[in-house]
PDB file of N, CA and C in Angstrom:
ATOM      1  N   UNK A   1     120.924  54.722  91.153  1.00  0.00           N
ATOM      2  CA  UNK A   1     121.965  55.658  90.776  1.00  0.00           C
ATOM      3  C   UNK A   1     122.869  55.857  91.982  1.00  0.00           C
ATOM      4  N   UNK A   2     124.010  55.428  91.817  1.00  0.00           N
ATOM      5  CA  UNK A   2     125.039  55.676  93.071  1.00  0.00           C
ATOM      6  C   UNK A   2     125.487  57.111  92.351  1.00  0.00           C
ATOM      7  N   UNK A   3     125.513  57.955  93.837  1.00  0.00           N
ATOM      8  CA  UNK A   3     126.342  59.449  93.875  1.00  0.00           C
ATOM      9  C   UNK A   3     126.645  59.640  95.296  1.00  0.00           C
ATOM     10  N   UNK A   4     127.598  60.193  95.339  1.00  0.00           N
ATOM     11  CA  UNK A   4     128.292  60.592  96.428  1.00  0.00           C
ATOM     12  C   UNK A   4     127.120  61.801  97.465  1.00  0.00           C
ATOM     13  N   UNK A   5     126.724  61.376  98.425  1.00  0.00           N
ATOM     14  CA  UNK A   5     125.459  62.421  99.400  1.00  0.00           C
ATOM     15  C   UNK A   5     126.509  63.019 100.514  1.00  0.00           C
ATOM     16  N   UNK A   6     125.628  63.740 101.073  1.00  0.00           N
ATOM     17  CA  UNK A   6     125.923  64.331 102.101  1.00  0.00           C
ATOM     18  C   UNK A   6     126.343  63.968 102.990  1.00  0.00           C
ATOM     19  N   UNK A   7     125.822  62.389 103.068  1.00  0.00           N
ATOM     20  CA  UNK A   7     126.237  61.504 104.748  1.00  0.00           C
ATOM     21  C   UNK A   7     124.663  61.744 105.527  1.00  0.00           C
ATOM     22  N   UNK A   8     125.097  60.975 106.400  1.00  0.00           N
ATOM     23  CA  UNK A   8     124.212  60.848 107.312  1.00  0.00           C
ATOM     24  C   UNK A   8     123.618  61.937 108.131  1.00  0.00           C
ATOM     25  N   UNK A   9     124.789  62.701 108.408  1.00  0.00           N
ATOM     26  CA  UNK A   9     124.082  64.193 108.609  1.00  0.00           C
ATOM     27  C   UNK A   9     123.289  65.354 107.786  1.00  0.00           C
ATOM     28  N   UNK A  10     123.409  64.973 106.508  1.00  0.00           N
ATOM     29  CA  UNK A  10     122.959  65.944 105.637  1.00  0.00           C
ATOM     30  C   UNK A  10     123.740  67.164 105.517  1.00  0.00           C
ATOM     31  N   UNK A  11     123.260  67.779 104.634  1.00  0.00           N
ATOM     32  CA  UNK A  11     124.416  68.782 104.234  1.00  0.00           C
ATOM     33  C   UNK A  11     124.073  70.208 105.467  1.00  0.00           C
ATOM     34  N   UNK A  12     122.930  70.138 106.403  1.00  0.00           N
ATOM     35  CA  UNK A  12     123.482  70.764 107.119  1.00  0.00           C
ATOM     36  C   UNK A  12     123.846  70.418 108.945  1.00  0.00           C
ATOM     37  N   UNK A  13     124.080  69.164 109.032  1.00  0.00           N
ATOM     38  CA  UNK A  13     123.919  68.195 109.946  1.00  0.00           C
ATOM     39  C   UNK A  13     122.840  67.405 110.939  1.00  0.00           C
ATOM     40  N   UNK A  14     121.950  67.937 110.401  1.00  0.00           N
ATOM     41  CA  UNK A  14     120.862  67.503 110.656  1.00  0.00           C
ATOM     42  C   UNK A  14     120.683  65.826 109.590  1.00  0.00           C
ATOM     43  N   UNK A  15     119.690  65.007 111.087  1.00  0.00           N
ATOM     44  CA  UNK A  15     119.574  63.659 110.244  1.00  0.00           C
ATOM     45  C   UNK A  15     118.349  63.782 108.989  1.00  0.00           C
ATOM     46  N   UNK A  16     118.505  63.338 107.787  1.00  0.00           N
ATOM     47  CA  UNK A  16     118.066  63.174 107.245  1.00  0.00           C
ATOM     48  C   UNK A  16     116.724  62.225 106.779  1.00  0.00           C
ATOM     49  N   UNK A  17     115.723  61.851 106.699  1.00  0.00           N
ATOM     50  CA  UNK A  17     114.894  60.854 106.553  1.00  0.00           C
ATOM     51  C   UNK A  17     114.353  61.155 104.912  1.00  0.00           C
ATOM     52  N   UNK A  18     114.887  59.523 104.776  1.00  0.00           N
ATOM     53  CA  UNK A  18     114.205  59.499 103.365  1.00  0.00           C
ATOM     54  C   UNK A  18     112.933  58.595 103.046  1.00  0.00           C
ATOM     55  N   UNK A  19     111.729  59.215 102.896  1.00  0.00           N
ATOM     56  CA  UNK A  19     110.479  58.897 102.477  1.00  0.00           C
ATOM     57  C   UNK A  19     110.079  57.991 101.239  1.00  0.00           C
ATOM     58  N   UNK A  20     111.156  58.840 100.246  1.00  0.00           N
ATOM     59  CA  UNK A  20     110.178  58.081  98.845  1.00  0.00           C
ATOM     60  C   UNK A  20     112.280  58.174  97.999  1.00  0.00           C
ATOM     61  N   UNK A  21     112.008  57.203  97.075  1.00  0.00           N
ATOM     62  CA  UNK A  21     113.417  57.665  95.709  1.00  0.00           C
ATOM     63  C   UNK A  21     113.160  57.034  94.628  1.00  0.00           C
ATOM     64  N   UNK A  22     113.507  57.606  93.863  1.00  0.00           N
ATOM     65  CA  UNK A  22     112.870  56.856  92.181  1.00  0.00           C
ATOM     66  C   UNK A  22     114.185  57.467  91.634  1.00  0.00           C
ATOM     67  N   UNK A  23     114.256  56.525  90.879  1.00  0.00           N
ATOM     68  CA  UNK A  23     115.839  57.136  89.731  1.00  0.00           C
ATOM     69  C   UNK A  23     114.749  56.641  88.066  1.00  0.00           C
ATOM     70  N   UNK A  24     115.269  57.625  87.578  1.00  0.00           N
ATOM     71  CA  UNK A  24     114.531  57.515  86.295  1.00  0.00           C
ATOM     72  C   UNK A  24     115.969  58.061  84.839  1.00  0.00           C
ATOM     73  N   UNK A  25     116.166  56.947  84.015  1.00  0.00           N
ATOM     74  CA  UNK A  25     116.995  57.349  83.313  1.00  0.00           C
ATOM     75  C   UNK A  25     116.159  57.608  81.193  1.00  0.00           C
ATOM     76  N   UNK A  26     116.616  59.025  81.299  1.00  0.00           N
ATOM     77  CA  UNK A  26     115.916  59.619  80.163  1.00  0.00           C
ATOM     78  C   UNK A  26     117.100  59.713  79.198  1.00  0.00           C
ATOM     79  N   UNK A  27     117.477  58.767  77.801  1.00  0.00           N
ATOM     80  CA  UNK A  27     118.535  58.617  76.899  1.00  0.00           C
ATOM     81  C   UNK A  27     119.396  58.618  77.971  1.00  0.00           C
ATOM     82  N   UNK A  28     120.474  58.954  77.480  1.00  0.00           N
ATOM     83  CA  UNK A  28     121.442  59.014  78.264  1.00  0.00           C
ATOM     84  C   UNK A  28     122.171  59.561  79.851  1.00  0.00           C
ATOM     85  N   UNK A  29     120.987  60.116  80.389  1.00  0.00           N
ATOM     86  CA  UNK A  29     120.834  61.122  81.475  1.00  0.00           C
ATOM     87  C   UNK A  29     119.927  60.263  82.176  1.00  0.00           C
ATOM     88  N   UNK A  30     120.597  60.025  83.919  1.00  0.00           N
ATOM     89  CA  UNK A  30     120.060  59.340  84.573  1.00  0.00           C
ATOM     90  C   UNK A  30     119.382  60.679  85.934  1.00  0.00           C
ATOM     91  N   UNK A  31     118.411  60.734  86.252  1.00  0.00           N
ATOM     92  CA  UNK A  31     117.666  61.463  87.464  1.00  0.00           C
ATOM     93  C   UNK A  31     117.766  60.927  88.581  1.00  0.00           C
ATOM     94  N   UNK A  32     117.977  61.397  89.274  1.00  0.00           N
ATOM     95  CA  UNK A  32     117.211  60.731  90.983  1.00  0.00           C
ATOM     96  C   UNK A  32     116.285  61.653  92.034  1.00  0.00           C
ATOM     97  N   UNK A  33     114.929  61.450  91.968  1.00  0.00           N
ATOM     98  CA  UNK A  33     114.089  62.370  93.102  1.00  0.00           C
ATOM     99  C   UNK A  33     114.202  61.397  93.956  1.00  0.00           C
ATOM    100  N   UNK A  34     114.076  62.265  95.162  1.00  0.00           N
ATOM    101  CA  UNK A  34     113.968  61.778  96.504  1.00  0.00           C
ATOM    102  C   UNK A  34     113.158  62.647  97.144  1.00  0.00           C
ATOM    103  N   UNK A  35     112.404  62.291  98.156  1.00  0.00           N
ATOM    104  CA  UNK A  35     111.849  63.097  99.036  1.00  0.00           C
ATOM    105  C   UNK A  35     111.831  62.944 100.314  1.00  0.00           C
ATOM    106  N   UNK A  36     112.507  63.411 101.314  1.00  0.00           N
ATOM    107  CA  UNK A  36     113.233  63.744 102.506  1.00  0.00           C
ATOM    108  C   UNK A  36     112.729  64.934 103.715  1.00  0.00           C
ATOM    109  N   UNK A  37     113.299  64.624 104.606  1.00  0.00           N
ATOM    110  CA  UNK A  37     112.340  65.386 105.950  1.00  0.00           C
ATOM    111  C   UNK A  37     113.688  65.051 106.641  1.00  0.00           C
ATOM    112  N   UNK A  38     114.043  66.847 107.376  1.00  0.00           N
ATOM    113  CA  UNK A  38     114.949  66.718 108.029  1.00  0.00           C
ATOM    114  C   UNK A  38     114.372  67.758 109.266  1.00  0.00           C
ATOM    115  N   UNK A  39     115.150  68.086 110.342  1.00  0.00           N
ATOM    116  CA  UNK A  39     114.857  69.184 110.996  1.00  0.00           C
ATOM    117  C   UNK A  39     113.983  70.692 110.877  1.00  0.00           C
ATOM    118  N   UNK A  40     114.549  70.606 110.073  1.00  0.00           N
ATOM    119  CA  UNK A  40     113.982  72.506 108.922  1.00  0.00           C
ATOM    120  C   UNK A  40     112.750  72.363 108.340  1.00  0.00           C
ATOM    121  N   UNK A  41     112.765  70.926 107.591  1.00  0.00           N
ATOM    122  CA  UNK A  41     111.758  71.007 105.969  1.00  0.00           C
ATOM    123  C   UNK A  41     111.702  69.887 105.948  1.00  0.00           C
ATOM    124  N   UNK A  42     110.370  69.397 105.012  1.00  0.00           N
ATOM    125  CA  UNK A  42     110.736  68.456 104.245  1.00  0.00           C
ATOM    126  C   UNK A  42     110.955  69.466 102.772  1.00  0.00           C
ATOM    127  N   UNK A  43     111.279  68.281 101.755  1.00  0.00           N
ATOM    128  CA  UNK A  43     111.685  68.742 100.326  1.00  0.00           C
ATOM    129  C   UNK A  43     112.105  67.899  99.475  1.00  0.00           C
ATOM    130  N   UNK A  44     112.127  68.159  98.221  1.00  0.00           N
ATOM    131  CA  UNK A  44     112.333  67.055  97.361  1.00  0.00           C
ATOM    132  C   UNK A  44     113.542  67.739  96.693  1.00  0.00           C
ATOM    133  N   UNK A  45     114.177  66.356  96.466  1.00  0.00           N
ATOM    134  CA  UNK A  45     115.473  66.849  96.063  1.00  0.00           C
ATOM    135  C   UNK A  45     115.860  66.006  94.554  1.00  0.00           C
ATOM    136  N   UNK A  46     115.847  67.013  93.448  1.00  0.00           N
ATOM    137  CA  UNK A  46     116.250  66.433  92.214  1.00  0.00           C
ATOM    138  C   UNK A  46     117.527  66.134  91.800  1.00  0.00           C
ATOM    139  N   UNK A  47     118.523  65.271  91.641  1.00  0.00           N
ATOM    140  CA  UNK A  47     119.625  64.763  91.178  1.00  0.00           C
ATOM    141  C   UNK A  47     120.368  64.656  89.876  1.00  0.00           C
ATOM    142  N   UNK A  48     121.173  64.844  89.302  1.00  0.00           N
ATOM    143  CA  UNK A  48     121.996  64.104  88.366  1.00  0.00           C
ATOM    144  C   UNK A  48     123.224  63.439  88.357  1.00  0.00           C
ATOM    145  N   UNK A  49     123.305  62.730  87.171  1.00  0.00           N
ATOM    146  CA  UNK A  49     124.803  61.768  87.515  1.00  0.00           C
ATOM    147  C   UNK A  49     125.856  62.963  87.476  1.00  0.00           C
ATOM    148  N   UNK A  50     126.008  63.785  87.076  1.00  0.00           N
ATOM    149  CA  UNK A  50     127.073  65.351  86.756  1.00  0.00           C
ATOM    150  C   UNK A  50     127.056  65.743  87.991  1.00  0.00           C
ATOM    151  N   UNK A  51     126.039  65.669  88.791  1.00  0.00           N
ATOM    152  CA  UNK A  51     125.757  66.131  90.309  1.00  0.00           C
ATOM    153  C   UNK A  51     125.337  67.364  90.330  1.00  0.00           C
ATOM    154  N   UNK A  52     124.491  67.992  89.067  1.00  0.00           N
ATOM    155  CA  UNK A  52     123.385  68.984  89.484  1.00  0.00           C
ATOM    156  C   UNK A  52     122.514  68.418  90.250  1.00  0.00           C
ATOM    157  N   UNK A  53     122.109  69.412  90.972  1.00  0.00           N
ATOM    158  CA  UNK A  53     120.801  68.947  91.793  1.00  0.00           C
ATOM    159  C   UNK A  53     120.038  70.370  92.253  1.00  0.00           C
ATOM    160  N   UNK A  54     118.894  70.125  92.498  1.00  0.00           N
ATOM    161  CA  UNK A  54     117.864  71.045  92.866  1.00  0.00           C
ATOM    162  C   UNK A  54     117.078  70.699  93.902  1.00  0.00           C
ATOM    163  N   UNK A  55     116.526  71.619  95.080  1.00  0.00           N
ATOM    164  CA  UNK A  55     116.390  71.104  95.965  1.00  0.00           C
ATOM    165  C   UNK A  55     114.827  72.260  96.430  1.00  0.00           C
ATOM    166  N   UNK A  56     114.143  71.476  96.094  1.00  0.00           N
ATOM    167  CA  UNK A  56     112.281  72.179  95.935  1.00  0.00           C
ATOM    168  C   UNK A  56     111.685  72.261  97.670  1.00  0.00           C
ATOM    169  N   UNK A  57     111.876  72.980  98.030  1.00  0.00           N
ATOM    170  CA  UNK A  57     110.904  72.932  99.673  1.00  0.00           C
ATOM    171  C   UNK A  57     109.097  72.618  99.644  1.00  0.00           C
ATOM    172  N   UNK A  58     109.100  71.590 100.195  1.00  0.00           N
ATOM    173  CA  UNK A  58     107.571  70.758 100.238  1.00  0.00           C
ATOM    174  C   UNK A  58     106.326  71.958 100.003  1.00  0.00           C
ATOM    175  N   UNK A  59     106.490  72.486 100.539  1.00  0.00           N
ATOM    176  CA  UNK A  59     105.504  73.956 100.395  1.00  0.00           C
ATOM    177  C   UNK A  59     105.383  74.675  99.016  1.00  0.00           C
ATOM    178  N   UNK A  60     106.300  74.370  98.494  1.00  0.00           N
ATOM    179  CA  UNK A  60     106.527  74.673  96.907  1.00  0.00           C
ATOM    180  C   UNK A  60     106.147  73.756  95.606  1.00  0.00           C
ATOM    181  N   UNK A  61     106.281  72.826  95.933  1.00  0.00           N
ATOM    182  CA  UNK A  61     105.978  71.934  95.635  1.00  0.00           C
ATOM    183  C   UNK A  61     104.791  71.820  93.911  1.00  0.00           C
ATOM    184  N   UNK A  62     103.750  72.077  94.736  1.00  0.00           N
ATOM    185  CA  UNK A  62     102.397  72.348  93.771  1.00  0.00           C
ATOM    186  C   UNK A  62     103.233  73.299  92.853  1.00  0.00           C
ATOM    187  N   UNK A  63     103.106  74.345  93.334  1.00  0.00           N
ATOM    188  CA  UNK A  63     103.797  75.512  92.471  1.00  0.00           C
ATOM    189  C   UNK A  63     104.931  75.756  91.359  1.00  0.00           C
ATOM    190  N   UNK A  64     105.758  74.545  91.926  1.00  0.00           N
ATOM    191  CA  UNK A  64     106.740  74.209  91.196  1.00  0.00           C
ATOM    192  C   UNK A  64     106.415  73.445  89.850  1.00  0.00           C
ATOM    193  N   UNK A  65     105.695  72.355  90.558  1.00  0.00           N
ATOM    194  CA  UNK A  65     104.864  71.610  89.571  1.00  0.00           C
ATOM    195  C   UNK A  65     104.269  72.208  88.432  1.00  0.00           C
ATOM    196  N   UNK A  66     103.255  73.091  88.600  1.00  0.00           N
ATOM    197  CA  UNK A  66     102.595  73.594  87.976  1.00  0.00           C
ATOM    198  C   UNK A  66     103.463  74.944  86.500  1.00  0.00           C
ATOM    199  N   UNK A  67     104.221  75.555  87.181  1.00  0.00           N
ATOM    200  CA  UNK A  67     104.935  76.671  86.554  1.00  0.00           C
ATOM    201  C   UNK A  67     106.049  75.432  85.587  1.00  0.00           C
ATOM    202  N   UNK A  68     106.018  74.254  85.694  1.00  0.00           N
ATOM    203  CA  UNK A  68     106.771  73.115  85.399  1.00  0.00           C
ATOM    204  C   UNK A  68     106.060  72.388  83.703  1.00  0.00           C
ATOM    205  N   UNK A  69     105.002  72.252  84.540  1.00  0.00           N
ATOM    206  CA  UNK A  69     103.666  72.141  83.485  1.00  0.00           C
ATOM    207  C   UNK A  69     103.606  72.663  82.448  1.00  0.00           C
ATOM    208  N   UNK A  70     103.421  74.453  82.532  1.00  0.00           N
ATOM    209  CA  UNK A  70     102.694  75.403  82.094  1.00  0.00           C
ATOM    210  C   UNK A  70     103.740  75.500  80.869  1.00  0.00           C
ATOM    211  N   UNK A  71     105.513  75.624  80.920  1.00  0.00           N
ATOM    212  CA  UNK A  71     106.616  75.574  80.968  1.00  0.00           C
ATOM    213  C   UNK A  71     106.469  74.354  79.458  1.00  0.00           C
ATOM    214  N   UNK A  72     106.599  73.231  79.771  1.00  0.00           N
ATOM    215  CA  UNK A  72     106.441  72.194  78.920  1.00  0.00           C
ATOM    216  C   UNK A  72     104.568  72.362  78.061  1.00  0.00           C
ATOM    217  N   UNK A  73     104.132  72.661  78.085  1.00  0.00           N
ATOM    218  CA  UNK A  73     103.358  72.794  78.024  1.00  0.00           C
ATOM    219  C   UNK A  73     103.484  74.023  76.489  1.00  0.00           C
ATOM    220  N   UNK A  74     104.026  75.457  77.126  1.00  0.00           N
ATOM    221  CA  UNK A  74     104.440  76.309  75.813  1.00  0.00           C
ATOM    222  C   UNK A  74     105.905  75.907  75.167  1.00  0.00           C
ATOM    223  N   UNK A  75     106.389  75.143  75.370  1.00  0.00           N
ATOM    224  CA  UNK A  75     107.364  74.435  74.454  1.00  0.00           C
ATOM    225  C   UNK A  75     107.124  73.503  73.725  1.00  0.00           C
ATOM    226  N   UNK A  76     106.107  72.796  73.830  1.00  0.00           N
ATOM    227  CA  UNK A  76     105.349  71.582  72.747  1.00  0.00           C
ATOM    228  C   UNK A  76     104.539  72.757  71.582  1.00  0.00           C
ATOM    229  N   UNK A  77     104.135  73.846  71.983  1.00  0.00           N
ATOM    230  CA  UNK A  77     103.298  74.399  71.297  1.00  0.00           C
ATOM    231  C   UNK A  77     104.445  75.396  70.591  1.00  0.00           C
ATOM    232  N   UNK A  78     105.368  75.821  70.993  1.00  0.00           N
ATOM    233  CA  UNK A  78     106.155  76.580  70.630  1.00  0.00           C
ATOM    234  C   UNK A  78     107.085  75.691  69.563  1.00  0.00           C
ATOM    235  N   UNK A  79     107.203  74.472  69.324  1.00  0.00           N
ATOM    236  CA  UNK A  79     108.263  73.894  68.425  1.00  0.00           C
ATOM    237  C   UNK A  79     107.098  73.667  67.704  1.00  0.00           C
ATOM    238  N   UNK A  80     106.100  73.465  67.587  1.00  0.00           N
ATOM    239  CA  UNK A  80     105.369  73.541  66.250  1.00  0.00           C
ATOM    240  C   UNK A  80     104.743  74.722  65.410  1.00  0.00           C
ATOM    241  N   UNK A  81     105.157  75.411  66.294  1.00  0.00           N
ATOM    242  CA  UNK A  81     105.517  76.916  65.931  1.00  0.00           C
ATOM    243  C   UNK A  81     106.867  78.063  65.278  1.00  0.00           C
ATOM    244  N   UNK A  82     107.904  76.814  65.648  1.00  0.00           N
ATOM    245  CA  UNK A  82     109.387  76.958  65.641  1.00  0.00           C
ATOM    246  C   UNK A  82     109.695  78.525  66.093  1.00  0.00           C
ATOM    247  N   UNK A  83     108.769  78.392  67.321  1.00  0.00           N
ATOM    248  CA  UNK A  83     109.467  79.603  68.530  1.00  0.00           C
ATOM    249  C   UNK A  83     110.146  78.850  69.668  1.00  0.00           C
ATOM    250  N   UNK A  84     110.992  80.015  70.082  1.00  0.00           N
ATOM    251  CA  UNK A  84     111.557  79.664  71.835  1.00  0.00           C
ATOM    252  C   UNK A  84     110.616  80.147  72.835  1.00  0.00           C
ATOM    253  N   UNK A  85     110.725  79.273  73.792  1.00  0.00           N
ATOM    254  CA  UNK A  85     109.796  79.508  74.818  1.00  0.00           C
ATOM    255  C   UNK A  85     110.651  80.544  76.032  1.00  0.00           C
ATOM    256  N   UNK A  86     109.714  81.404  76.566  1.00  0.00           N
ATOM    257  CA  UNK A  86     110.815  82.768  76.906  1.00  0.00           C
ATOM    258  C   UNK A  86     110.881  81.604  78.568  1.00  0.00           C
ATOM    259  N   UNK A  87     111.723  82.367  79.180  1.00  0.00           N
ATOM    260  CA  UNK A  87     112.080  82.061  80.441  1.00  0.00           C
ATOM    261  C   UNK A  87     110.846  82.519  81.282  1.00  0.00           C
ATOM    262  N   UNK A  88     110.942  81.675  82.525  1.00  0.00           N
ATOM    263  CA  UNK A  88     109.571  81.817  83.192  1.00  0.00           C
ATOM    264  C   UNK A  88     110.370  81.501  85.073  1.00  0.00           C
ATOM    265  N   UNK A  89     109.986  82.299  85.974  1.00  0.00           N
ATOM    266  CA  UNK A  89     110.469  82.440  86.966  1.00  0.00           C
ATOM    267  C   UNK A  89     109.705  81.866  87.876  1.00  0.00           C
ATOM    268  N   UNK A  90     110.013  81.128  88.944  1.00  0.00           N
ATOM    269  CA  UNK A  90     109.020  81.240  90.348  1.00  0.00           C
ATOM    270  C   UNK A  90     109.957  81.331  91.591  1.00  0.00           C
ATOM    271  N   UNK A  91     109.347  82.574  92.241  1.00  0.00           N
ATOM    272  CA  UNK A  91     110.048  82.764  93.608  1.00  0.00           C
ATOM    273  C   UNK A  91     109.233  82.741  94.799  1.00  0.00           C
ATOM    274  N   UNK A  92     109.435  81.809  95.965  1.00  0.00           N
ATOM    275  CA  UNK A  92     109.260  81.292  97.161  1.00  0.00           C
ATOM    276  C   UNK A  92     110.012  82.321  98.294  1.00  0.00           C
ATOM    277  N   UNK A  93     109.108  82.603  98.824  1.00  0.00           N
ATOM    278  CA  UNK A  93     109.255  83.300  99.902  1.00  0.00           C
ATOM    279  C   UNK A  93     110.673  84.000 100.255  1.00  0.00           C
ATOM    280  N   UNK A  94     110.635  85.060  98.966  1.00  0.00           N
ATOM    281  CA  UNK A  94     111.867  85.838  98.896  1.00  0.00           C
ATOM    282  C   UNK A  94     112.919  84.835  98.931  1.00  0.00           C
ATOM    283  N   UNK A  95     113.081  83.469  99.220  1.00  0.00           N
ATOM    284  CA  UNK A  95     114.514  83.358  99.592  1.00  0.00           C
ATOM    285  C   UNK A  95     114.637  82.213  98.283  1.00  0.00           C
ATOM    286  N   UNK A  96     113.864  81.486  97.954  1.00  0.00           N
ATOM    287  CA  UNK A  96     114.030  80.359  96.622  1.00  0.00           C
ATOM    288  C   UNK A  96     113.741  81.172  95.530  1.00  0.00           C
ATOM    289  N   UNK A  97     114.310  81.075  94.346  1.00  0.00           N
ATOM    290  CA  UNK A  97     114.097  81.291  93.033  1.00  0.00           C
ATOM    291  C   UNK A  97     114.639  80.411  92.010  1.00  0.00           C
ATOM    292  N   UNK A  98     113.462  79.826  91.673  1.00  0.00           N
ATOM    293  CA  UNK A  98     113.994  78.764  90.035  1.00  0.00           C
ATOM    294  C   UNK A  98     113.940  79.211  88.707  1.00  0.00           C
ATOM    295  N   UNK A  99     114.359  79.433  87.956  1.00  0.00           N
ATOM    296  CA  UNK A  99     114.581  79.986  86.293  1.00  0.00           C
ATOM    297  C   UNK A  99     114.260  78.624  85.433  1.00  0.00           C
ATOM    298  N   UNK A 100     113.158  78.499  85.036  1.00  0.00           N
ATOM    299  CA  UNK A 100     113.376  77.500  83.957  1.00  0.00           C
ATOM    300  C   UNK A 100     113.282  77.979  82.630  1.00  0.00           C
ATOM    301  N   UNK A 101     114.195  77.161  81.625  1.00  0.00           N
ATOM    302  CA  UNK A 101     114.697  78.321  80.317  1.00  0.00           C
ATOM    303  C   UNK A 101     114.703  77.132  79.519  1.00  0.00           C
ATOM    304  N   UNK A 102     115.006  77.501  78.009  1.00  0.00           N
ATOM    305  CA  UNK A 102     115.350  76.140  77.056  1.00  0.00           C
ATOM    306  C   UNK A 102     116.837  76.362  76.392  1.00  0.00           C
ATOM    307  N   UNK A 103     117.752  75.528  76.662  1.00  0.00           N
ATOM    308  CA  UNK A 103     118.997  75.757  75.913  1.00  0.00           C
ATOM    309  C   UNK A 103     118.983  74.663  74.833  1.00  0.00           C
ATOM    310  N   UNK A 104     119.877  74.705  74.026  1.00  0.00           N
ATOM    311  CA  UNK A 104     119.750  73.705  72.900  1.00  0.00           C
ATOM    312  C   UNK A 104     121.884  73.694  73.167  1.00  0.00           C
ATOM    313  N   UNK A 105     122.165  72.001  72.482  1.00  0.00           N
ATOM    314  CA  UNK A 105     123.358  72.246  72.211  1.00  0.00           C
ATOM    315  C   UNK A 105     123.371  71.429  70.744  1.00  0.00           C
ATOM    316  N   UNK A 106     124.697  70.579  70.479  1.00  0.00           N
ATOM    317  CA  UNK A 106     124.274  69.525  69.230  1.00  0.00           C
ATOM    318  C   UNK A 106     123.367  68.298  69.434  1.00  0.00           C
ATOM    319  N   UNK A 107     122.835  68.412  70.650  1.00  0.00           N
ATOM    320  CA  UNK A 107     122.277  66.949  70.394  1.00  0.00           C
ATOM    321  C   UNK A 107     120.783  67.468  70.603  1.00  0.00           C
ATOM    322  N   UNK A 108     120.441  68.699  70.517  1.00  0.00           N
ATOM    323  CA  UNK A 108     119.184  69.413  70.356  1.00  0.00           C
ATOM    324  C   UNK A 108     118.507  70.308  72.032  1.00  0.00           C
ATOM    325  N   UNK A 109     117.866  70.388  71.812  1.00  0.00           N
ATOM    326  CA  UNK A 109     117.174  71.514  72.905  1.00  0.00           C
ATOM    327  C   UNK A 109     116.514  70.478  74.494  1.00  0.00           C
ATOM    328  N   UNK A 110     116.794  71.466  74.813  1.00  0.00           N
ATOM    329  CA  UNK A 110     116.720  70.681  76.728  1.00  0.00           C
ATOM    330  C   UNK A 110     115.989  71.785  77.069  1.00  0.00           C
ATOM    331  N   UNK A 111     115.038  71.728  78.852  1.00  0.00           N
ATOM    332  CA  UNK A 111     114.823  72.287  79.806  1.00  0.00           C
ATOM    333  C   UNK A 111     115.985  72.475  80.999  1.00  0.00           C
ATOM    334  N   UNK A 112     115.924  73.657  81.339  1.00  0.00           N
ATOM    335  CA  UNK A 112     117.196  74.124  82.109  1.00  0.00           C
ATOM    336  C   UNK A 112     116.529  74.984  83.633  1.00  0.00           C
ATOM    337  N   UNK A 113     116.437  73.942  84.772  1.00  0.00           N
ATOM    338  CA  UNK A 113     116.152  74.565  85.507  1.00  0.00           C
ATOM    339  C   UNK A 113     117.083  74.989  87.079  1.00  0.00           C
ATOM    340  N   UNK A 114     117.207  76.472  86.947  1.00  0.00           N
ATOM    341  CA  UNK A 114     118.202  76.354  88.000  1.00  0.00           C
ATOM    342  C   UNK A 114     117.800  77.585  88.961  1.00  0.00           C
TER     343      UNK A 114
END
């Protein structure tokens, strides 16, 4: 997946090192994780071709995963139920907070994590 990055400095000038990248394209929507180690952190950084992106600190990681899981997990059970799955929060050390929610448009219902 070509997208326009930060550069070589990273977005906060610090050099960047990239470890691992997988691009994974789901219908029409292409992903890119990467996982990276700069000065500060490492962290994994989720992509799209639109240029959302999300950016998970290594320490979070599990946690993210898991509340990720749990997440998909009551939405398989919830459409055979034909409920919505309520919003579910995880916050990292006062300063990260992710919302993952379900929106639907015409081409049907998505995970929305921001």
């Amino acid at each position: 997946m070509e997208k326009p990055g930060p550069g070589p400095g990273g977005f906060f000038g610090d050099m960047e090192v990239l470890f691992l990248q997988k691009d994974i394209r789901i219908e029409q929507s292409e992903f890119c994780f990467e996982y990276k180690e700069n000065a500060h952190h490492q962290f994994m950084l989720i992509s799209s071709l639109n240029d959302h992106s999300i950016l998970i600190p290594s320490k979070a990681l599990a946690a993210f995963l898991d509340v990720l899981e749990g997440f998909c997990s009551d939405f398989e059970n919830n459409q055979q139920n034909k409920k919505i799955s309520k919003p579910k929060q995880l916050k990292i050390d006062d300063k990260v907070e992710f919302r993952f929610m379900v929106g639907q448009n015409k081409w049907g219902q998505f995970l929305k994590v921001k």
